[in-house]
N, C-alpha and C. Protein backbone atom coordinates (compact mmCIF):
# COMPACT_ATOMS: atom_id res chain seq x y z
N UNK A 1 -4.32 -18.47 29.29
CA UNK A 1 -3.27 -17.46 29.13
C UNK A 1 -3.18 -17.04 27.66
N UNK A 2 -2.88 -15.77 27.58
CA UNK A 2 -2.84 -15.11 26.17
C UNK A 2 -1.85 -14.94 25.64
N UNK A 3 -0.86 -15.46 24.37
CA UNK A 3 0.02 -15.65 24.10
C UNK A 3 -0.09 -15.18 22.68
N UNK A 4 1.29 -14.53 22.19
CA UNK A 4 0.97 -14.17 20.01
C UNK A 4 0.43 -15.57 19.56
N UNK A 5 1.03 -16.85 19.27
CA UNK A 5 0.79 -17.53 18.28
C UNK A 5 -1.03 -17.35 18.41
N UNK A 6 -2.07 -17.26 19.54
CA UNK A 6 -3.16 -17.39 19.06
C UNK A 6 -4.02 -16.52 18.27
N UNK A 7 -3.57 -15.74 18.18
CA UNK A 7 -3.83 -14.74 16.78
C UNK A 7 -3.65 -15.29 15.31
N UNK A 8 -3.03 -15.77 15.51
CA UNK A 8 -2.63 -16.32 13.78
C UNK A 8 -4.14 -16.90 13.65
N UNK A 9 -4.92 -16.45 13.43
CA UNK A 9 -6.10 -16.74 12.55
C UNK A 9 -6.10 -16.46 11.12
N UNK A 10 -7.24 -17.62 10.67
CA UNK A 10 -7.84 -17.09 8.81
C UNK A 10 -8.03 -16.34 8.86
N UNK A 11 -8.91 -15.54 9.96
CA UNK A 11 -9.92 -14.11 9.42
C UNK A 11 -8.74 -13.08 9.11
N UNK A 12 -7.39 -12.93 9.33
CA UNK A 12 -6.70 -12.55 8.92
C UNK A 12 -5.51 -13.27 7.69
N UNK A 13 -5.95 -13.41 6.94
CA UNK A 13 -5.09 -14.74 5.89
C UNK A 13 -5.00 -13.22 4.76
N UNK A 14 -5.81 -12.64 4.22
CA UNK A 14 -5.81 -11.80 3.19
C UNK A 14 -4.85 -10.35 3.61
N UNK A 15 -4.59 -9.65 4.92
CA UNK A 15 -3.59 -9.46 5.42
C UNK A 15 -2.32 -10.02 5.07
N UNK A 16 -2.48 -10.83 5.35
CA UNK A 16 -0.90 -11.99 5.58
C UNK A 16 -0.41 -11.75 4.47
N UNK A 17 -1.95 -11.94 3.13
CA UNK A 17 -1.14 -12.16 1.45
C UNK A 17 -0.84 -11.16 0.65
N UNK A 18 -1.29 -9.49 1.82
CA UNK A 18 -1.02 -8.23 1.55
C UNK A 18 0.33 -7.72 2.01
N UNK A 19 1.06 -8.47 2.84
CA UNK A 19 2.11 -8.98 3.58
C UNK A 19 3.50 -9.45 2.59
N UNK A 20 2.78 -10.99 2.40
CA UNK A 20 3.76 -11.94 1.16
C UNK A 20 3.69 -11.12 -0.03
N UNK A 21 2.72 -10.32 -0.76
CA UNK A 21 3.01 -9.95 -1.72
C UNK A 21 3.96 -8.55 -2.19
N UNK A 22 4.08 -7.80 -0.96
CA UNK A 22 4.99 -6.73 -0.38
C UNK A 22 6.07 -7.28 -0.19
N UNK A 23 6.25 -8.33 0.05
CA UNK A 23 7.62 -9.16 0.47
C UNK A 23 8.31 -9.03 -1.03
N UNK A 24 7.53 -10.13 -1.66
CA UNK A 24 7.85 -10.48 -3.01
C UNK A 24 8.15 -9.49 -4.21
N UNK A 25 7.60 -8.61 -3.73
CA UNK A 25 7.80 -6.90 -4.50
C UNK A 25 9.04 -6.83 -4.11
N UNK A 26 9.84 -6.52 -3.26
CA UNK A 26 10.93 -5.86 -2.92
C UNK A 26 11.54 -7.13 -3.53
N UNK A 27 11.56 -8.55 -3.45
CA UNK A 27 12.49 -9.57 -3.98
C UNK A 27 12.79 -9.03 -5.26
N UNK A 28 12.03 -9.41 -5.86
CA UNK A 28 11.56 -9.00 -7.36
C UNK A 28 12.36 -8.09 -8.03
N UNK A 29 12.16 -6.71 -7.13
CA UNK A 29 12.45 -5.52 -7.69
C UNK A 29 14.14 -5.67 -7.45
N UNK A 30 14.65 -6.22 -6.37
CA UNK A 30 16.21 -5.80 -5.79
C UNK A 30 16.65 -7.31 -6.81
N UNK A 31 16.49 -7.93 -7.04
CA UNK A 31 16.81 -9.50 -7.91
C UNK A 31 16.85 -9.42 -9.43
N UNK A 32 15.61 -9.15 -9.72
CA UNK A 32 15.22 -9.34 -11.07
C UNK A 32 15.16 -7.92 -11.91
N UNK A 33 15.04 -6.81 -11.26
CA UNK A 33 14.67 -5.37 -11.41
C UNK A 33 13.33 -5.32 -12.54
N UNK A 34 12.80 -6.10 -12.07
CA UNK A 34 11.73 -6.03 -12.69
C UNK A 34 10.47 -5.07 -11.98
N UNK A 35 10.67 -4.19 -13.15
CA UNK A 35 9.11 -3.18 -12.65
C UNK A 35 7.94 -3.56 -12.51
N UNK A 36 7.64 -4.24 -13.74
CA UNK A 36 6.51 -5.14 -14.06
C UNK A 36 5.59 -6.10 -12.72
N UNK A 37 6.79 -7.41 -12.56
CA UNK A 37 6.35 -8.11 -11.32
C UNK A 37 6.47 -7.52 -10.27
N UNK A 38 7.36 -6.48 -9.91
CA UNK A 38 6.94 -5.57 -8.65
C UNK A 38 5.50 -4.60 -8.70
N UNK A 39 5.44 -4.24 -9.48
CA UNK A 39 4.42 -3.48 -9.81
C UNK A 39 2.48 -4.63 -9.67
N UNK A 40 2.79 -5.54 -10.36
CA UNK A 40 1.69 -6.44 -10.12
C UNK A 40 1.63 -6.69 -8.74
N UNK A 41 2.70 -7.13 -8.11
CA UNK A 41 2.67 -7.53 -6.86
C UNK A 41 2.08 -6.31 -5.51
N UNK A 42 2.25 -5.06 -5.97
CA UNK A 42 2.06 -4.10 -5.55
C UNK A 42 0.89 -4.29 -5.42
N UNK A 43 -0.31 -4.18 -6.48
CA UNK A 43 -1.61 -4.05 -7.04
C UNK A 43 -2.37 -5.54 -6.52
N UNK A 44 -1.85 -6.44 -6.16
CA UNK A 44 -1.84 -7.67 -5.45
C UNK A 44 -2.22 -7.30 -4.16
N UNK A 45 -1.16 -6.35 -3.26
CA UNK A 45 -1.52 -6.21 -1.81
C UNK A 45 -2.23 -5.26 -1.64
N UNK A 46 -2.51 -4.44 -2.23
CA UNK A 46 -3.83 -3.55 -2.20
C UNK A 46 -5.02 -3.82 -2.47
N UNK A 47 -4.92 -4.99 -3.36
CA UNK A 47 -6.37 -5.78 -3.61
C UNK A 47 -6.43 -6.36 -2.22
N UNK A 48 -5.85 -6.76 -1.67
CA UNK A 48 -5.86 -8.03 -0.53
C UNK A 48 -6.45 -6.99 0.51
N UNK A 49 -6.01 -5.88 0.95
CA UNK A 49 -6.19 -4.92 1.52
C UNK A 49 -7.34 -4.21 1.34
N UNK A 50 -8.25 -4.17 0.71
CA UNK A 50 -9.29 -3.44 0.52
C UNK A 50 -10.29 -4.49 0.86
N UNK A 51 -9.91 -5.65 0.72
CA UNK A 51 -11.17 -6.47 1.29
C UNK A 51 -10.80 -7.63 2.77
N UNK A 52 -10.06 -6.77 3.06
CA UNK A 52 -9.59 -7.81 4.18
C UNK A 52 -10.39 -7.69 5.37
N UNK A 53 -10.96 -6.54 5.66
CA UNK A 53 -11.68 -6.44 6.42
C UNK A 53 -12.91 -7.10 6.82
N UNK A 54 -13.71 -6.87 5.49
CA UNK A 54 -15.22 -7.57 5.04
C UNK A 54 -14.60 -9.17 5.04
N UNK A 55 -13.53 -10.02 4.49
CA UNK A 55 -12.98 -10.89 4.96
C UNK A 55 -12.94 -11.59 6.36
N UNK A 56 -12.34 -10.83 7.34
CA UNK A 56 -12.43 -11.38 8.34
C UNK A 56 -13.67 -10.82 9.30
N UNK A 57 -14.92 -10.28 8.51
CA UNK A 57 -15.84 -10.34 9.25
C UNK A 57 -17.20 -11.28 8.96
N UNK A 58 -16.25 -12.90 8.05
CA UNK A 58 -16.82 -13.49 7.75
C UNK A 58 -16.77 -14.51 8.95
N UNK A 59 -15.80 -14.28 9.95
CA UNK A 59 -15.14 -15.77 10.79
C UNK A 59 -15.95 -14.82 12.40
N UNK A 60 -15.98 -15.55 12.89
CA UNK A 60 -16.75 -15.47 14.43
C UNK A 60 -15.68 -14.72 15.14
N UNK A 61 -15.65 -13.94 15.34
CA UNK A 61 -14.07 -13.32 16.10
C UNK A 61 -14.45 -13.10 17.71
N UNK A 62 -13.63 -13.34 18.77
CA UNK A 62 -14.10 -12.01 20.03
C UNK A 62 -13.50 -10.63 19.57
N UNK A 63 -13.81 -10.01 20.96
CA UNK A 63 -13.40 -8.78 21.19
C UNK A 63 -11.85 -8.24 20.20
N UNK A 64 -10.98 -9.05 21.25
CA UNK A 64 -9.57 -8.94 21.10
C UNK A 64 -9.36 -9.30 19.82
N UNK A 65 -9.56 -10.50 19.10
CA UNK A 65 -9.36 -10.86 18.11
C UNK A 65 -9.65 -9.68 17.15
N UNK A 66 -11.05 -8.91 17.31
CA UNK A 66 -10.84 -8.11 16.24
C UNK A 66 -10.14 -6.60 16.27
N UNK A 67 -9.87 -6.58 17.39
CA UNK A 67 -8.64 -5.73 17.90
C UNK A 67 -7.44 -5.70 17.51
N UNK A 68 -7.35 -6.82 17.80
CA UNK A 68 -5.85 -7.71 16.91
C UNK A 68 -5.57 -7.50 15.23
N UNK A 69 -7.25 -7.93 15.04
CA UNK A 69 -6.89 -7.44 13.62
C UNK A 69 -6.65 -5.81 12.90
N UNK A 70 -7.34 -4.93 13.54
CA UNK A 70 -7.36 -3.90 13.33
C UNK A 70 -5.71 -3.27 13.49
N UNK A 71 -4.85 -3.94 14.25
CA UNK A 71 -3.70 -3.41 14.98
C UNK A 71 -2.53 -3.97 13.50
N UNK A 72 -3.48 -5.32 13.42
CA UNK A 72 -2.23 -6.14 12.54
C UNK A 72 -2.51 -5.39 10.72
N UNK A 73 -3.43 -4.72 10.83
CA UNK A 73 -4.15 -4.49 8.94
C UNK A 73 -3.19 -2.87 9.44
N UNK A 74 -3.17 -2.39 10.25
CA UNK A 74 -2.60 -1.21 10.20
C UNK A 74 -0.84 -1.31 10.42
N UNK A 75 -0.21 -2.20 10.84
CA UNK A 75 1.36 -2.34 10.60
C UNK A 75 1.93 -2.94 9.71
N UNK A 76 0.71 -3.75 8.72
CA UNK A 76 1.02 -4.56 7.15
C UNK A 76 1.18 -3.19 6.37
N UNK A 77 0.08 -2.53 6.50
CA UNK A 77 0.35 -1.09 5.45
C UNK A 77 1.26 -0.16 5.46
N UNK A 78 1.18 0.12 6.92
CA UNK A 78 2.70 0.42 7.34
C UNK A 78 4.17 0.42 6.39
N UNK A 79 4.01 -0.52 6.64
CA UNK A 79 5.30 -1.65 5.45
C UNK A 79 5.23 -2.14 4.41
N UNK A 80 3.94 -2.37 4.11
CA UNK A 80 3.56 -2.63 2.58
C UNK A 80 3.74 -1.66 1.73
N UNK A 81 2.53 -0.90 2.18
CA UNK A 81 2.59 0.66 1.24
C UNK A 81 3.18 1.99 1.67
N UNK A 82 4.08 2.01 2.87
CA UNK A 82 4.88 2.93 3.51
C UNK A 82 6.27 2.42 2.77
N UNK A 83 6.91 1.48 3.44
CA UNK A 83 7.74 1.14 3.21
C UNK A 83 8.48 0.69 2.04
N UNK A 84 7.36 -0.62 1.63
CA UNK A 84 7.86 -1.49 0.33
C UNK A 84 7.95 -0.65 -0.66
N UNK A 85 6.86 0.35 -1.25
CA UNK A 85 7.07 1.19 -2.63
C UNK A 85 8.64 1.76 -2.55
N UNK A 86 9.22 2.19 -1.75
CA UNK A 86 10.48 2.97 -1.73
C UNK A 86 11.43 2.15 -1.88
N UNK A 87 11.26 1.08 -1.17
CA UNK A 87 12.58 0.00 -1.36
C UNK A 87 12.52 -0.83 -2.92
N UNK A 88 11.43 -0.87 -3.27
CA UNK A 88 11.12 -1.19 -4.73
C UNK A 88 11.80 -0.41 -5.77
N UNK A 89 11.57 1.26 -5.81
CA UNK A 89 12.06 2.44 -6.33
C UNK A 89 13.50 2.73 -5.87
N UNK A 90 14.03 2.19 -4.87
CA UNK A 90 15.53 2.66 -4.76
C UNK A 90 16.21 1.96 -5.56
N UNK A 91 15.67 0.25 -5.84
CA UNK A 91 15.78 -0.90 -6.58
C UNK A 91 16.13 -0.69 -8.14
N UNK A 92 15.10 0.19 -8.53
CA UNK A 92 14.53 0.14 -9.98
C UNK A 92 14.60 1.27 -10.40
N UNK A 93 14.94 2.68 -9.88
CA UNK A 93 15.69 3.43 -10.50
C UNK A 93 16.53 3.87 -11.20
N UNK A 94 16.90 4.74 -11.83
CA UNK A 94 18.52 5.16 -12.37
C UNK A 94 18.74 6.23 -11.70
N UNK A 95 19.71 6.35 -10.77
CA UNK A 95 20.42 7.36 -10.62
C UNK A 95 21.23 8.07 -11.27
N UNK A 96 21.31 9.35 -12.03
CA UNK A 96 22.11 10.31 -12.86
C UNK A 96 23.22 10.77 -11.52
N UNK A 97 23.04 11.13 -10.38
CA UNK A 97 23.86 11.60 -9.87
C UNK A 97 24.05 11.53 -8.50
N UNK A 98 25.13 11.75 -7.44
CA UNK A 98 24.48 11.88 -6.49
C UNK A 98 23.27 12.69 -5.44
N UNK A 99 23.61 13.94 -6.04
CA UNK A 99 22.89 15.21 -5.40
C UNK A 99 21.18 14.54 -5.83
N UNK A 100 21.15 13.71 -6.94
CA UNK A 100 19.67 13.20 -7.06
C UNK A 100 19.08 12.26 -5.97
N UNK A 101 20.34 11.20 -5.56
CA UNK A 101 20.34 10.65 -4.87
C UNK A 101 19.66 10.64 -3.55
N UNK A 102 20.43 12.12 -2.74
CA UNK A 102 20.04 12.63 -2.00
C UNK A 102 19.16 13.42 -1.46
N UNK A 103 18.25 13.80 -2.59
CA UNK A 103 16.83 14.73 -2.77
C UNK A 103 15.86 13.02 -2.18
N UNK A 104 15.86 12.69 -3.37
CA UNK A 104 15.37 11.38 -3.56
C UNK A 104 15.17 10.81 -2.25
N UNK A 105 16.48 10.72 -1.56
CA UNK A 105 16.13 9.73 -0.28
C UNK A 105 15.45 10.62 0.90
N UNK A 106 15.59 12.31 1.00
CA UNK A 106 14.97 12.97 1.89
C UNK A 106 13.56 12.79 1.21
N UNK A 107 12.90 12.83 -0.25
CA UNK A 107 11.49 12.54 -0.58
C UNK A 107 11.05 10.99 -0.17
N UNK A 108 11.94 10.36 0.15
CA UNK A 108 11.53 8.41 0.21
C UNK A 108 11.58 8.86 1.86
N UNK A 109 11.84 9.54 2.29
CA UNK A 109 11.76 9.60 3.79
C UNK A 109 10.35 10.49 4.51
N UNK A 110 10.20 11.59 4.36
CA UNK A 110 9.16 12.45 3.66
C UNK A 110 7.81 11.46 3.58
N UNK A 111 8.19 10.73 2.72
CA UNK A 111 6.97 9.66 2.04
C UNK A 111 6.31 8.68 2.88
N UNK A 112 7.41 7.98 3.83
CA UNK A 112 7.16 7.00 4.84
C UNK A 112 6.77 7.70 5.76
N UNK A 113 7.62 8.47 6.40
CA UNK A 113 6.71 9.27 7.77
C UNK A 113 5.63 9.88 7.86
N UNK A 114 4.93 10.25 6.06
CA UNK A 114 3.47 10.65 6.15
C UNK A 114 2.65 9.64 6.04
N UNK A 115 3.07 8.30 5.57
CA UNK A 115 2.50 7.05 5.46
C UNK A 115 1.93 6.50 6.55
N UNK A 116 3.13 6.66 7.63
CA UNK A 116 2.70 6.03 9.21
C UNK A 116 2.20 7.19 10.02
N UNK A 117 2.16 8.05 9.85
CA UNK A 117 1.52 9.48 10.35
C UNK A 117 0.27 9.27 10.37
N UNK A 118 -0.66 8.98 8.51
CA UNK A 118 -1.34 8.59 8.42
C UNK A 118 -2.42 7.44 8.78
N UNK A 119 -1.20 6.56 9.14
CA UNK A 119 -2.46 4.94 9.49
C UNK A 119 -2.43 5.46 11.03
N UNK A 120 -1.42 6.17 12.10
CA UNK A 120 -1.51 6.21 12.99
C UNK A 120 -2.90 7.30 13.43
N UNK A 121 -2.86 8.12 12.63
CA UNK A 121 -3.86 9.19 13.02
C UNK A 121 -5.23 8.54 12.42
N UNK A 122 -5.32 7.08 11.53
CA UNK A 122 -6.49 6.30 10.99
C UNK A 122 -7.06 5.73 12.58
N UNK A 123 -6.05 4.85 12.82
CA UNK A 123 -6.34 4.38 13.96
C UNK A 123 -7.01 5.30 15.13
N UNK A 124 -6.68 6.22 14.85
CA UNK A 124 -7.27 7.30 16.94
C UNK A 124 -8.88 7.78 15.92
N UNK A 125 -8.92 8.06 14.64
CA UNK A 125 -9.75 8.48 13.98
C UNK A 125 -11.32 7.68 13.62
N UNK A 126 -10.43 6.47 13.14
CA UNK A 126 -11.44 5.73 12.19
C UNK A 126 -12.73 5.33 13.13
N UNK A 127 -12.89 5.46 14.23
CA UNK A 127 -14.57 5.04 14.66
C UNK A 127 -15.49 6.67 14.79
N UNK A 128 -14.91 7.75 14.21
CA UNK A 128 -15.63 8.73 13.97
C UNK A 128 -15.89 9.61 12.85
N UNK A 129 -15.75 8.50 11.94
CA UNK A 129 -16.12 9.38 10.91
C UNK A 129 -16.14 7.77 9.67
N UNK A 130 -17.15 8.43 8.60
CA UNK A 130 -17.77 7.43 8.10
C UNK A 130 -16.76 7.13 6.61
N UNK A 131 -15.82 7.93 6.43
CA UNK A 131 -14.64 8.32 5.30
C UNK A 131 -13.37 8.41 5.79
N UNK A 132 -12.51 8.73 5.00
CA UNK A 132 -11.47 8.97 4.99
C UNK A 132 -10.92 10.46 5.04
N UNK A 133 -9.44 10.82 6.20
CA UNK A 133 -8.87 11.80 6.29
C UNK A 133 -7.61 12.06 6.01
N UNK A 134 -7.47 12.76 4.26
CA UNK A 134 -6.47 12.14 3.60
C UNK A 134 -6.25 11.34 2.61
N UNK A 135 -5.21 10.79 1.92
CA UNK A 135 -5.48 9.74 1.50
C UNK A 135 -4.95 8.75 1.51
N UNK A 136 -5.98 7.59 1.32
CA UNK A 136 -5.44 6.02 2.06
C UNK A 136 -4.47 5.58 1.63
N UNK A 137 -3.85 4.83 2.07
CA UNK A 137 -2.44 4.02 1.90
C UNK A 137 -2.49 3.09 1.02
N UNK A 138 -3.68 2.43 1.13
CA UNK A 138 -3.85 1.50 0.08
C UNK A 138 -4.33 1.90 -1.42
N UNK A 139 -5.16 3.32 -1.41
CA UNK A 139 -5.23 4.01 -2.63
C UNK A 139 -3.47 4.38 -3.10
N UNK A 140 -2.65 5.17 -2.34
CA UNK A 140 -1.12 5.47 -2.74
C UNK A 140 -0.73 4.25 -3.21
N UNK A 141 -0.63 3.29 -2.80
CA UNK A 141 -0.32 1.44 -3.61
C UNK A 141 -1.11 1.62 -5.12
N UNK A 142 -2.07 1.58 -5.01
CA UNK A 142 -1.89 1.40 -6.38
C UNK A 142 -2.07 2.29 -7.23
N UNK A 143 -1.99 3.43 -6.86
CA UNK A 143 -0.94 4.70 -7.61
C UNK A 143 0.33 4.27 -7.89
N UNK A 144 1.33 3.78 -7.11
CA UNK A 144 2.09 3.05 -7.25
C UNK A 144 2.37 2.18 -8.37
N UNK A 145 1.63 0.99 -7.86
CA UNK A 145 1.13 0.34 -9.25
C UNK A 145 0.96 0.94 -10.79
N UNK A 146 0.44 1.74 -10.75
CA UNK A 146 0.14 2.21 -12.08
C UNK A 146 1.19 2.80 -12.61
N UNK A 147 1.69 3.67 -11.71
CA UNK A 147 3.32 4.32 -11.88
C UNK A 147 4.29 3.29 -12.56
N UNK A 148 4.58 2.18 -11.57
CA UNK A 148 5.60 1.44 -12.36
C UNK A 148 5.16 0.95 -14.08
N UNK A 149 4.17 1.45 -13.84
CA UNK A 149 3.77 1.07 -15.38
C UNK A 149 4.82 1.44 -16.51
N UNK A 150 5.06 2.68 -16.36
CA UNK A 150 5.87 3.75 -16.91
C UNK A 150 7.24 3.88 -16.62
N UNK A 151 7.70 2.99 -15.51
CA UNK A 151 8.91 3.32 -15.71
C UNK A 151 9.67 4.55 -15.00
N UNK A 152 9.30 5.12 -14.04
CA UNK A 152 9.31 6.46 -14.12
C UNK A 152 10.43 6.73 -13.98
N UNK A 153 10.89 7.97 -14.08
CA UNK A 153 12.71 8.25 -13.94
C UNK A 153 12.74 8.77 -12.78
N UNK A 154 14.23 9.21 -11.85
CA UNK A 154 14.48 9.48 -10.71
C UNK A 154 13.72 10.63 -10.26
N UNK A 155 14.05 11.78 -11.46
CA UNK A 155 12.61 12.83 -10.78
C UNK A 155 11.30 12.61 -10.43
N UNK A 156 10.96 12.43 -11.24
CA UNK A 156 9.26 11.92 -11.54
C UNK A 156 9.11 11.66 -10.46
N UNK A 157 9.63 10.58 -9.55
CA UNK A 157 9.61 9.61 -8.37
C UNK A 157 10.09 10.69 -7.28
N UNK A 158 10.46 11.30 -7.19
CA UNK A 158 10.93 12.65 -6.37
C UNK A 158 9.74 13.20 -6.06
N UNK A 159 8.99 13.35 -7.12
CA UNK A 159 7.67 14.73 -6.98
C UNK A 159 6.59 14.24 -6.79
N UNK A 160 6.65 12.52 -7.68
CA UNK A 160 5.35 11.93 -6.54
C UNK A 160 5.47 11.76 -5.14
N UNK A 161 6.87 10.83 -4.52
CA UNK A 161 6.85 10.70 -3.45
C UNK A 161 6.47 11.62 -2.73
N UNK A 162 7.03 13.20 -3.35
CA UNK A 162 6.65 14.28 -2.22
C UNK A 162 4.75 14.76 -2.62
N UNK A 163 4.33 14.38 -3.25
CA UNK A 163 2.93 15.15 -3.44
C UNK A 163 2.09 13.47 -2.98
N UNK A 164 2.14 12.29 -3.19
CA UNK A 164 1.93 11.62 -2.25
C UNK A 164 1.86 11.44 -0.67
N UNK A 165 3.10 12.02 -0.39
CA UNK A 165 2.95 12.11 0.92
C UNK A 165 2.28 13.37 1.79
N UNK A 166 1.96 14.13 1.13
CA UNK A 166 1.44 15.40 1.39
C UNK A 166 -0.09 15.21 1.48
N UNK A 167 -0.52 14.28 -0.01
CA UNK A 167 -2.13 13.91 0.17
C UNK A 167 -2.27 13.17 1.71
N UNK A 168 -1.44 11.94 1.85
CA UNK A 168 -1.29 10.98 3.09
C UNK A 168 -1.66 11.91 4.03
N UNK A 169 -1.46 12.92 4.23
CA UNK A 169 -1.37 13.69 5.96
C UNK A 169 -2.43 14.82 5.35
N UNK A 170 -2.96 14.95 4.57
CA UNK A 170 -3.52 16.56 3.94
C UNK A 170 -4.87 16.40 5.14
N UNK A 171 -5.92 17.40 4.76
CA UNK A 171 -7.09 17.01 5.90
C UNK A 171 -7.89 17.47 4.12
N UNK A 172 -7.88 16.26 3.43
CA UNK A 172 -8.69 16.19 2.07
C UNK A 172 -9.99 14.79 2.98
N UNK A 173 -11.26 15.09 2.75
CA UNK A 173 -11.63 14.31 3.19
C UNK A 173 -12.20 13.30 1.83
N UNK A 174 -11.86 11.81 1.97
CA UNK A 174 -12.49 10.91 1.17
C UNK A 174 -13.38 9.90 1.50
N UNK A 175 -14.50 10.24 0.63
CA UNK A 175 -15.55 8.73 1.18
C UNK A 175 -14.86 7.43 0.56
N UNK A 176 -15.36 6.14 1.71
CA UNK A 176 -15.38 5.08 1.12
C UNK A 176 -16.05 4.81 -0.02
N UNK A 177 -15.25 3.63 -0.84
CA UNK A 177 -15.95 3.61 -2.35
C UNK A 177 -17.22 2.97 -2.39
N UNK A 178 -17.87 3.33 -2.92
CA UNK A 178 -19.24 2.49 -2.86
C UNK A 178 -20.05 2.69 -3.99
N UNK A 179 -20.97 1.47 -4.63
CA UNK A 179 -21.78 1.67 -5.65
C UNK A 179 -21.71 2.10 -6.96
N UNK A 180 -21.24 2.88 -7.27
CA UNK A 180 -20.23 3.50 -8.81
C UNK A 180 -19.23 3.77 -8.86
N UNK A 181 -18.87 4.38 -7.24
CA UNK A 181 -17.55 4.63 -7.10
C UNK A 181 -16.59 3.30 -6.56
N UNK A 182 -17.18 2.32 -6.07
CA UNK A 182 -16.61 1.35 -6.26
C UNK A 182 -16.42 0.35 -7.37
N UNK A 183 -17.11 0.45 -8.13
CA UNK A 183 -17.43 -0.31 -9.78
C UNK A 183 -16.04 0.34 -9.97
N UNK A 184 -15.82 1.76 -10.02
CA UNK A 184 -14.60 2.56 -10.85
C UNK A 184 -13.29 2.32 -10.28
N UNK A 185 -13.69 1.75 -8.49
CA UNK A 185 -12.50 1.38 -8.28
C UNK A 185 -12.19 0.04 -8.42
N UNK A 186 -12.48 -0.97 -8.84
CA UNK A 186 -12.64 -2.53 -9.32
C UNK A 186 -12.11 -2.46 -10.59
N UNK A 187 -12.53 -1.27 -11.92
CA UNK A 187 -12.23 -0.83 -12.70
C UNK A 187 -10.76 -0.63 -12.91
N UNK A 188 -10.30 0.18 -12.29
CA UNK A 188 -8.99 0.70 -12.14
C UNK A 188 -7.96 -0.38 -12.11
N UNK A 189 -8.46 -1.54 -10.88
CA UNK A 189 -7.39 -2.38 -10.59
C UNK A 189 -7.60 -3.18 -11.75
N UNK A 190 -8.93 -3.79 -12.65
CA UNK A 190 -8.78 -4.88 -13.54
C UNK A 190 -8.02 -4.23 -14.66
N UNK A 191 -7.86 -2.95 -15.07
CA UNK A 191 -6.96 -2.21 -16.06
C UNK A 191 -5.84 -2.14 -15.71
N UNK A 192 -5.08 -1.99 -14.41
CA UNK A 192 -3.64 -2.66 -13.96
C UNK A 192 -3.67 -3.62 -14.41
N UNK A 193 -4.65 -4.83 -14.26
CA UNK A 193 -4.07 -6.72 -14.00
C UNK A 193 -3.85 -6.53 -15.79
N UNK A 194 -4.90 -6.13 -16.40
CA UNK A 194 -4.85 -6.41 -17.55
C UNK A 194 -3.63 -5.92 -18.06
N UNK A 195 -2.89 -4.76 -17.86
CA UNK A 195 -1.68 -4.02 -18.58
C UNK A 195 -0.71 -4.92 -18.43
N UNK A 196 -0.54 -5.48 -16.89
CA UNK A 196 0.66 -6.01 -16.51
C UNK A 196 0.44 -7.33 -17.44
N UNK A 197 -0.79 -8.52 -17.02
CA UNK A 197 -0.59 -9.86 -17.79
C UNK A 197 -0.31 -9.08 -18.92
N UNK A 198 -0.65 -8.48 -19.99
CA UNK A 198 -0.02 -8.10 -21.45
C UNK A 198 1.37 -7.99 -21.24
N UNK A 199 2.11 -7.26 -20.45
CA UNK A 199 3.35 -6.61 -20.21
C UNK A 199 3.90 -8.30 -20.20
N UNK A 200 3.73 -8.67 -18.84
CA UNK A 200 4.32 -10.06 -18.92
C UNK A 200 4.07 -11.67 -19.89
N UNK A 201 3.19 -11.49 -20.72
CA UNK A 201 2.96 -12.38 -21.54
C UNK A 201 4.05 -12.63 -22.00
């Protein structure tokens, strides 16, 4: 008989820590208001996320199992990088006013529904085509990431959320990274790790 707990597999563990580290972002950010450790933590689950796949196609899986996983890598992002960035930014903002307030939360809304728009239309998509339609969720993370770098003020965060979420659903097509273009994206994230350990030293 087929029951949840037998899913809890390793081949999904790097998920899980794309998961805990989305968790720990929102702690972070609503506790400590720290941009910094939210921001690393951010750049944390997007690392976890970009190789989680090639990860769990190290472990012997069946059918279902890798079904399972495909179902479970698409409702972590969901919430990781749909969700968590906004609850981070409602956190770590300044609000000047209310009327900002309220722009703000129709763009943090805006933002999520093109987020899950996106992984949902990944899912009916992704076994026909060799790229991306749009852009990925886990690329918007660590845009993210880099953002909190700066601090950004309530606008700023207004006009990304809305031009973020617009790429999320656009029909921009992107290849997977590969070969130089993956060097540049390895690149990118070791110039996050590096800003933040400085930041937090």
């Amino acid at each position: 008989m087929s029951y949840p707990a037998r899913y809890l597999r390793c081949s999904n563990s790097l998920t899980y820590l794309s998961l805990l580290s989305g968790l720990l972002a929102v702690i972070v950010a609503r506790q400590w208001r720290s941009w910094e450790y939210s921001g690393v933590l951010l750049a944390v689950s997007a690392f976890a996320d970009t190789f989680d796949g090639r990860f769990a196609r190290l472990f012997s899986r069946s059918e279902s199992e890798k079904a399972f996983g495909a179902q479970l890598d698409s409702l972590v992002d969901g919430a990781v990088f749909g969700i968590v960035p906004v609850v981070c930014l409602q956190s770590l903002v300044g609000f000047t006013s209310m009327s900002t307030q309220i722009v703000w939360a129709a763009a943090a809304f805006i933002y999520v529904v093109c987020a899950l728009t996106r992984l949902g239309y990944y899912n009916l998509d992704s076994d026909t085509r060799p790229g991306f339609i749009g852009l990925p969720t886990t690329l918007a993370a660590l845009l993210w990431s880099t953002v909190f770098l700066v601090h950004p003020s309530a606008i700023s965060t207004i006009l990304i959320l809305a031009c973020l979420g617009a790429a999320m659903v656009s029909s921009i097509p992107i290849s997977r990274p590969r070969g130089a273009a993956m060097w540049a994206y390895m690149l990118w994230f070791a110039a996050v790790f590096v800003c933040y350990g400085y930041r937090l030293a």
